[in-house]
N, C-alpha and C. Protein backbone atom coordinates (compact mmCIF):
# COMPACT_ATOMS: atom_id res chain seq x y z
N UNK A 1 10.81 -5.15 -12.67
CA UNK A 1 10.72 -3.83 -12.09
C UNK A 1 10.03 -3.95 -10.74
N UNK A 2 10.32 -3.13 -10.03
CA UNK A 2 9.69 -3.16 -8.21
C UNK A 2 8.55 -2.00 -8.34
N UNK A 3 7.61 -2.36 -7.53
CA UNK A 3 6.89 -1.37 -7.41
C UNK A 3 6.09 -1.26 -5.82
N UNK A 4 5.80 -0.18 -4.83
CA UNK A 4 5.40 -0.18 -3.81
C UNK A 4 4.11 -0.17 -3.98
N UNK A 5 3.63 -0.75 -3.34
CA UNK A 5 1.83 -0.72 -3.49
C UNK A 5 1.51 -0.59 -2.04
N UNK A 6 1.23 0.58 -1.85
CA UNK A 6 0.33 1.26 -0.91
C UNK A 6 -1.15 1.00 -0.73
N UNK A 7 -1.54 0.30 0.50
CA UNK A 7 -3.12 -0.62 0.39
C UNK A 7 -3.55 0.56 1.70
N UNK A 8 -4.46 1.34 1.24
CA UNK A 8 -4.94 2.53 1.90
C UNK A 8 -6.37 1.99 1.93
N UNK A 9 -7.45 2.60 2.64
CA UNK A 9 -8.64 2.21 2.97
C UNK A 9 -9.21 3.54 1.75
N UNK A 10 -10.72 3.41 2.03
CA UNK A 10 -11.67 4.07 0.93
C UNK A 10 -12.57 4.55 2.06
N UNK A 11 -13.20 5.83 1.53
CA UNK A 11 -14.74 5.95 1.98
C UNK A 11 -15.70 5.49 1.11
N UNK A 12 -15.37 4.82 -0.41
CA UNK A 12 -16.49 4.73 -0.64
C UNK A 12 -16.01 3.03 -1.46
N UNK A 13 -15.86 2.29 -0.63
CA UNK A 13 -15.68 0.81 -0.87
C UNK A 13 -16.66 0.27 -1.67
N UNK A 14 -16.25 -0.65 -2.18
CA UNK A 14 -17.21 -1.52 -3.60
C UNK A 14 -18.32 -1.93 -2.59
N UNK A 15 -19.53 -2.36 -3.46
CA UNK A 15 -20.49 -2.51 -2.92
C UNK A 15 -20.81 -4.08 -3.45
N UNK A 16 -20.06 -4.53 -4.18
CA UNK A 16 -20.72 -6.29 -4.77
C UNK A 16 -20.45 -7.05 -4.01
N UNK A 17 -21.84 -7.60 -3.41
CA UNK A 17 -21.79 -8.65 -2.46
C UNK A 17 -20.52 -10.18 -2.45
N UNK A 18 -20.13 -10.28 -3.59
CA UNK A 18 -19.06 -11.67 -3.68
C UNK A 18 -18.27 -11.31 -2.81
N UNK A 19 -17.87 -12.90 -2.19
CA UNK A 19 -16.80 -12.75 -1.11
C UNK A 19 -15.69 -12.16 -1.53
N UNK A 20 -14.32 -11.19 -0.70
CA UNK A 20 -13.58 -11.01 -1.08
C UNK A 20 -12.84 -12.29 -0.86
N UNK A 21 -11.33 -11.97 -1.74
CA UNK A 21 -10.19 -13.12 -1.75
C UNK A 21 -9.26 -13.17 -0.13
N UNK A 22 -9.64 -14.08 0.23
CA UNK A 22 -8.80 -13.80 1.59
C UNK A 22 -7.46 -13.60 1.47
N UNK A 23 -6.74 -12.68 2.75
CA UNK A 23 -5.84 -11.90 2.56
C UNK A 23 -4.89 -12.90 2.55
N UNK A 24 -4.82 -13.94 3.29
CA UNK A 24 -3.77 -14.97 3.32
C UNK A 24 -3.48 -15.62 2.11
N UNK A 25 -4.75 -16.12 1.73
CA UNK A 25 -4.30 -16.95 0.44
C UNK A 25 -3.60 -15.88 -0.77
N UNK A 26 -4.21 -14.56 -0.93
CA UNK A 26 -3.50 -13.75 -1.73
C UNK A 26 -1.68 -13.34 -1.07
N UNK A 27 -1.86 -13.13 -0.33
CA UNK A 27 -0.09 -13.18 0.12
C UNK A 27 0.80 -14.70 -0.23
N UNK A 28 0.27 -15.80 0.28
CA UNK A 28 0.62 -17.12 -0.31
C UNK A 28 0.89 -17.38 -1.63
N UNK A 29 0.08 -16.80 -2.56
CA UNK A 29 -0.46 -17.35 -3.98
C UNK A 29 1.15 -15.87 -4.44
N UNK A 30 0.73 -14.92 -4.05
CA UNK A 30 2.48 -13.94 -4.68
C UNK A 30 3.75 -14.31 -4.51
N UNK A 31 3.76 -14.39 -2.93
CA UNK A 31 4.79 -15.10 -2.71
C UNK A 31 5.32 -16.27 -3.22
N UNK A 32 4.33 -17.40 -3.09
CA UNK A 32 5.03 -18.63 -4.56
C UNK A 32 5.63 -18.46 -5.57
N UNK A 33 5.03 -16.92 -5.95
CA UNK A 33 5.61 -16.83 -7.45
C UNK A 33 6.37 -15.63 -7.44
N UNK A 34 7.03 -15.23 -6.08
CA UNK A 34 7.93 -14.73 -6.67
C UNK A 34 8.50 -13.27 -6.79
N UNK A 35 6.67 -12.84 -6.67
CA UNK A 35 6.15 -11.15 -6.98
C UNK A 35 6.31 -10.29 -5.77
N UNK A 36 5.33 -10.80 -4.48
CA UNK A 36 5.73 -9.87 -3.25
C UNK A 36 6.75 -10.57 -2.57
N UNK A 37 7.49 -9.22 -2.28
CA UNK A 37 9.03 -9.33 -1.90
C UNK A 37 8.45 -8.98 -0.62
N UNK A 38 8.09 -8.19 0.34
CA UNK A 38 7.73 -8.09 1.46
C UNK A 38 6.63 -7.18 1.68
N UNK A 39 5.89 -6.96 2.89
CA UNK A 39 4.74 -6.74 2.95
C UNK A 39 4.26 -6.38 4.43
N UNK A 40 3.48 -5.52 4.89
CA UNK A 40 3.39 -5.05 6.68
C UNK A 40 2.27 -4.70 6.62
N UNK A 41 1.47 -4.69 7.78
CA UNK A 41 0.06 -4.11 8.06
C UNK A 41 0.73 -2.63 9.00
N UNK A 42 0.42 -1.71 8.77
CA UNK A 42 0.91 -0.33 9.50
C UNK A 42 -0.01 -0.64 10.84
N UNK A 43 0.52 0.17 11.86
CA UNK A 43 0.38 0.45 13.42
C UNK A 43 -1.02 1.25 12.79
N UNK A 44 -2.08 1.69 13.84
CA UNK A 44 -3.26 2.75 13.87
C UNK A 44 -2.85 4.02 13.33
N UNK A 45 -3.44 4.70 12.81
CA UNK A 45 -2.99 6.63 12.10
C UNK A 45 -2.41 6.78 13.52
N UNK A 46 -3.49 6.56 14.51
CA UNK A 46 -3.22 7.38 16.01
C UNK A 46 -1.75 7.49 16.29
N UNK A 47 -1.08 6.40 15.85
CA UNK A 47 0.34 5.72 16.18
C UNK A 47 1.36 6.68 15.33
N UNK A 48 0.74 7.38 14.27
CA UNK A 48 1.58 8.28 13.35
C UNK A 48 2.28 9.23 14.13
N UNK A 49 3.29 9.55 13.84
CA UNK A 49 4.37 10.54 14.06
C UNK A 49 4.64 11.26 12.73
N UNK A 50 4.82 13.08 12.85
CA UNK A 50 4.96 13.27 11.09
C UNK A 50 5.81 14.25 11.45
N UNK A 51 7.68 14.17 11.25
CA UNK A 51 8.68 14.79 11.14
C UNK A 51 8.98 15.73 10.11
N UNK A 52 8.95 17.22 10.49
CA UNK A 52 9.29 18.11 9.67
C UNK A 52 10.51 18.80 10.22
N UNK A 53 11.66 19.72 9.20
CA UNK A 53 12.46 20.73 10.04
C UNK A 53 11.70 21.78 8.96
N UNK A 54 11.97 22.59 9.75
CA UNK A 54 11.71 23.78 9.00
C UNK A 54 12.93 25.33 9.88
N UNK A 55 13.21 25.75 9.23
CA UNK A 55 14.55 27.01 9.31
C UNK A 55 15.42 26.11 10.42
N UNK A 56 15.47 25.16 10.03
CA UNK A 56 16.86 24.59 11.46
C UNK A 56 15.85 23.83 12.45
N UNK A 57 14.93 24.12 12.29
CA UNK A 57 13.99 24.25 13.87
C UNK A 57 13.20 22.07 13.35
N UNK A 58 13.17 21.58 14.30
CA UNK A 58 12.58 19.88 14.20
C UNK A 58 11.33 20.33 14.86
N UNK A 59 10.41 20.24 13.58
CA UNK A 59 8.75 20.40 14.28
C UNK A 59 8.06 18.39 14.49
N UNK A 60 7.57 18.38 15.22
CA UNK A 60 7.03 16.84 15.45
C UNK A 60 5.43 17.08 15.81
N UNK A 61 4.87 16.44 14.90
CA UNK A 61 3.66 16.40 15.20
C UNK A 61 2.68 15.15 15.18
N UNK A 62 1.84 14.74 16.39
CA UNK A 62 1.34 13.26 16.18
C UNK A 62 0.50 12.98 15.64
N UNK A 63 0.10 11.84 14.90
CA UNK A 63 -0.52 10.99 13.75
C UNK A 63 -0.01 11.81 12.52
N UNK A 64 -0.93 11.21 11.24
CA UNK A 64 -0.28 10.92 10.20
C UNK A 64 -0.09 12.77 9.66
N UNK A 65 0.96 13.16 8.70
CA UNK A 65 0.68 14.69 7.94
C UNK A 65 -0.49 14.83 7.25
N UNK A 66 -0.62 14.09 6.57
CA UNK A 66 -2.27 14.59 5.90
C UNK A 66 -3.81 14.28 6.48
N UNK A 67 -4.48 15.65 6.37
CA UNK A 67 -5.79 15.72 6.98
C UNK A 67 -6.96 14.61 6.06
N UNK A 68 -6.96 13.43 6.14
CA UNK A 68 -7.87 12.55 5.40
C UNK A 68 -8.13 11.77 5.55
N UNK A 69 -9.58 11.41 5.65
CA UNK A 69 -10.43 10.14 5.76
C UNK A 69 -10.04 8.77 5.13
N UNK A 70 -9.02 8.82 4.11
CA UNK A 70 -8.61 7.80 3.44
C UNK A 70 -6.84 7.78 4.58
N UNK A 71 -6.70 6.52 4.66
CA UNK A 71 -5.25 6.21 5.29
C UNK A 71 -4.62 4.87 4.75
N UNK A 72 -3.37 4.77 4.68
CA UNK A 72 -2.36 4.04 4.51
C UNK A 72 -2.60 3.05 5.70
N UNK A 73 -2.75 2.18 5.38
CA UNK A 73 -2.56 0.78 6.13
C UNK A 73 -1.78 -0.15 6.02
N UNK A 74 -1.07 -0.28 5.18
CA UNK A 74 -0.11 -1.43 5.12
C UNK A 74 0.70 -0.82 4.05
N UNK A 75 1.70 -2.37 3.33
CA UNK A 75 2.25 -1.69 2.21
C UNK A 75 2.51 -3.06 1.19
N UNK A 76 2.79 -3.35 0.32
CA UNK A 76 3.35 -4.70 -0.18
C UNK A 76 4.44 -4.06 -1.10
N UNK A 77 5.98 -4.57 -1.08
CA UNK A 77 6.94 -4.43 -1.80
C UNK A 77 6.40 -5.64 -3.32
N UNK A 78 6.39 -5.35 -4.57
CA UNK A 78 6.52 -6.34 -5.60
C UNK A 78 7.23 -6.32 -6.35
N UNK A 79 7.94 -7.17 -7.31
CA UNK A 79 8.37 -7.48 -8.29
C UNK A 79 7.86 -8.05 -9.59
N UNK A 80 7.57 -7.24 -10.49
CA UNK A 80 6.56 -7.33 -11.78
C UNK A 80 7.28 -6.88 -13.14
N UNK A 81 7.11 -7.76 -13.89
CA UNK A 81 7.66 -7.74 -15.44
C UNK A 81 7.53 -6.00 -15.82
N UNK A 82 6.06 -5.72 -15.10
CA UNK A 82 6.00 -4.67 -16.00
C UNK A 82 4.34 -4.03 -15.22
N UNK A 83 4.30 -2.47 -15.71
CA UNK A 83 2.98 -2.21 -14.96
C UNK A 83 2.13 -2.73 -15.26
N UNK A 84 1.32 -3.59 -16.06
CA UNK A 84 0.02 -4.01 -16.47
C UNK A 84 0.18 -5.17 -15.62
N UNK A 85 1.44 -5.96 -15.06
CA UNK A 85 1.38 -7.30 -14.16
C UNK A 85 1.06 -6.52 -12.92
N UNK A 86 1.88 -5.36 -12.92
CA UNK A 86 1.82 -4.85 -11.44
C UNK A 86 0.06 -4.53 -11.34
N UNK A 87 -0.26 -3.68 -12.02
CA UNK A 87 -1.82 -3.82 -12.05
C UNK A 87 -2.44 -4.49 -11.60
N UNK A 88 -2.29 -5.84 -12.37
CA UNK A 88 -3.03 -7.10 -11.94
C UNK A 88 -3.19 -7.53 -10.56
N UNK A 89 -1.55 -7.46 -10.64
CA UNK A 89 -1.49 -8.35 -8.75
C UNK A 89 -2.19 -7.24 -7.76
N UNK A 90 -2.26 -6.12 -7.84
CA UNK A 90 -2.79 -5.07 -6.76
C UNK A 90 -4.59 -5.15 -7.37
N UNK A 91 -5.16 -5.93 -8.69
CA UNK A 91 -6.49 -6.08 -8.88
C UNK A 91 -6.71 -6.85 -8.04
N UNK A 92 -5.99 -7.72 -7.31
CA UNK A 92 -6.46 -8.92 -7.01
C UNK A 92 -6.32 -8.83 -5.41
N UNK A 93 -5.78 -7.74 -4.98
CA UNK A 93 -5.71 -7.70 -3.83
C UNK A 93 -7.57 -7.50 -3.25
N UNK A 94 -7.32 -8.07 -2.06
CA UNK A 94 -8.59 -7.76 -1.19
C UNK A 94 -8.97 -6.54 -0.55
N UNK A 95 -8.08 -5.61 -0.75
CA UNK A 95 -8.49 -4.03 -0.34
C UNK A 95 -8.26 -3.12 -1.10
N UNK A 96 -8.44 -3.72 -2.66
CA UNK A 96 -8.44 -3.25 -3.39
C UNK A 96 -10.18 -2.79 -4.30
N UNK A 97 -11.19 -3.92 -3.21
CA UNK A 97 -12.04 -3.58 -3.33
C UNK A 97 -13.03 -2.77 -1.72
N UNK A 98 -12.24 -3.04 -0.98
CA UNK A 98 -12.69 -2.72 0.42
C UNK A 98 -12.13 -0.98 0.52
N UNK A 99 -11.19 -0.84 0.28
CA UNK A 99 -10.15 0.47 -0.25
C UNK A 99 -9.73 0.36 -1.15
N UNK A 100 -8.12 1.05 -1.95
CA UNK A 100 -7.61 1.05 -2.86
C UNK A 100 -5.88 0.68 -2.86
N UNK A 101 -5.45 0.97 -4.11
CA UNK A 101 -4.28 0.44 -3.77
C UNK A 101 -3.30 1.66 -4.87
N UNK A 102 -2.24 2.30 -4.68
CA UNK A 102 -2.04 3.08 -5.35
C UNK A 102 -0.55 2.19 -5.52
N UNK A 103 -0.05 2.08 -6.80
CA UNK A 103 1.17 1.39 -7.24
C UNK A 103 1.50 3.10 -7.66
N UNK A 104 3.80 2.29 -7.32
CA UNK A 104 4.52 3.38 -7.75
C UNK A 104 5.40 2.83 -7.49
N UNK A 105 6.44 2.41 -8.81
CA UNK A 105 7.75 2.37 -9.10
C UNK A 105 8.84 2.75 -8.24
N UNK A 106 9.50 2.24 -8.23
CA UNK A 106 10.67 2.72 -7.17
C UNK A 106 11.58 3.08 -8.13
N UNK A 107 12.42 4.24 -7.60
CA UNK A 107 13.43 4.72 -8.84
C UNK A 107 14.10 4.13 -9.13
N UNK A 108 14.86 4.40 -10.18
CA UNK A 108 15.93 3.71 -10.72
C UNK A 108 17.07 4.45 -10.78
N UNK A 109 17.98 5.13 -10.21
CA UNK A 109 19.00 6.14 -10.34
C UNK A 109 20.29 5.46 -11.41
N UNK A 110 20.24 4.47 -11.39
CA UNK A 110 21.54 3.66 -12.24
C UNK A 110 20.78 4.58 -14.04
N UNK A 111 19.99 4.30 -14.07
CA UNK A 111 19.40 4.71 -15.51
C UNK A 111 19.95 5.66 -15.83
């Protein structure tokens, strides 16, 4: 099953001094096996563009639509048996303790 994992920042990041897992070796160590299919660090919020129409009319407005201290920074595409793997691999991410990481399935319309 695929799942998008959205690696967003925190205001209130872990506080345990142990080093985190560096980001490289965790992209290396998925990729070997298989799991992240692809993966991007996002441009600055500043860089956001947020496209609406509304009655016919194309409203454009700059940086991101939602008003919040927490932001989307990157993204990792995976491939996981199942959610408790998907779990895992986004436990192990490194901004998963610096920020968070919100997993979500990609549909399945064939079903």
């Amino acid at each position: 099953m695929k799942y998008m994992m959205f690696v967003c920042t925190d205001t209130e990041p872990d506080t345990d001094p142990t080093p985190e897992t560096d980001i490289d070796v965790w992209v290396d160590e998925n990729d070997a096996k298989g799991r992240r299919l692809q993966g991007m660090v996002l441009a600055p919020k500043a860089t956001a563009t947020t496209v609406r129409v509304r009655n016919g009319q194309t409203l454009i407005t700059d940086g991101p639509f939602a008003e919040t201290k927490e932001v989307i920074c990157g993204f990792d595409l995976i491939e996981c048996a199942d959610l408790d793997e998907a779990i895992e691999v986004a436990r192990t991410h490194p901004m998963a303790r610096g920020g968070r990481i919100e997993i979500r399935p990609l549909a399945d319309f064939e079903q």
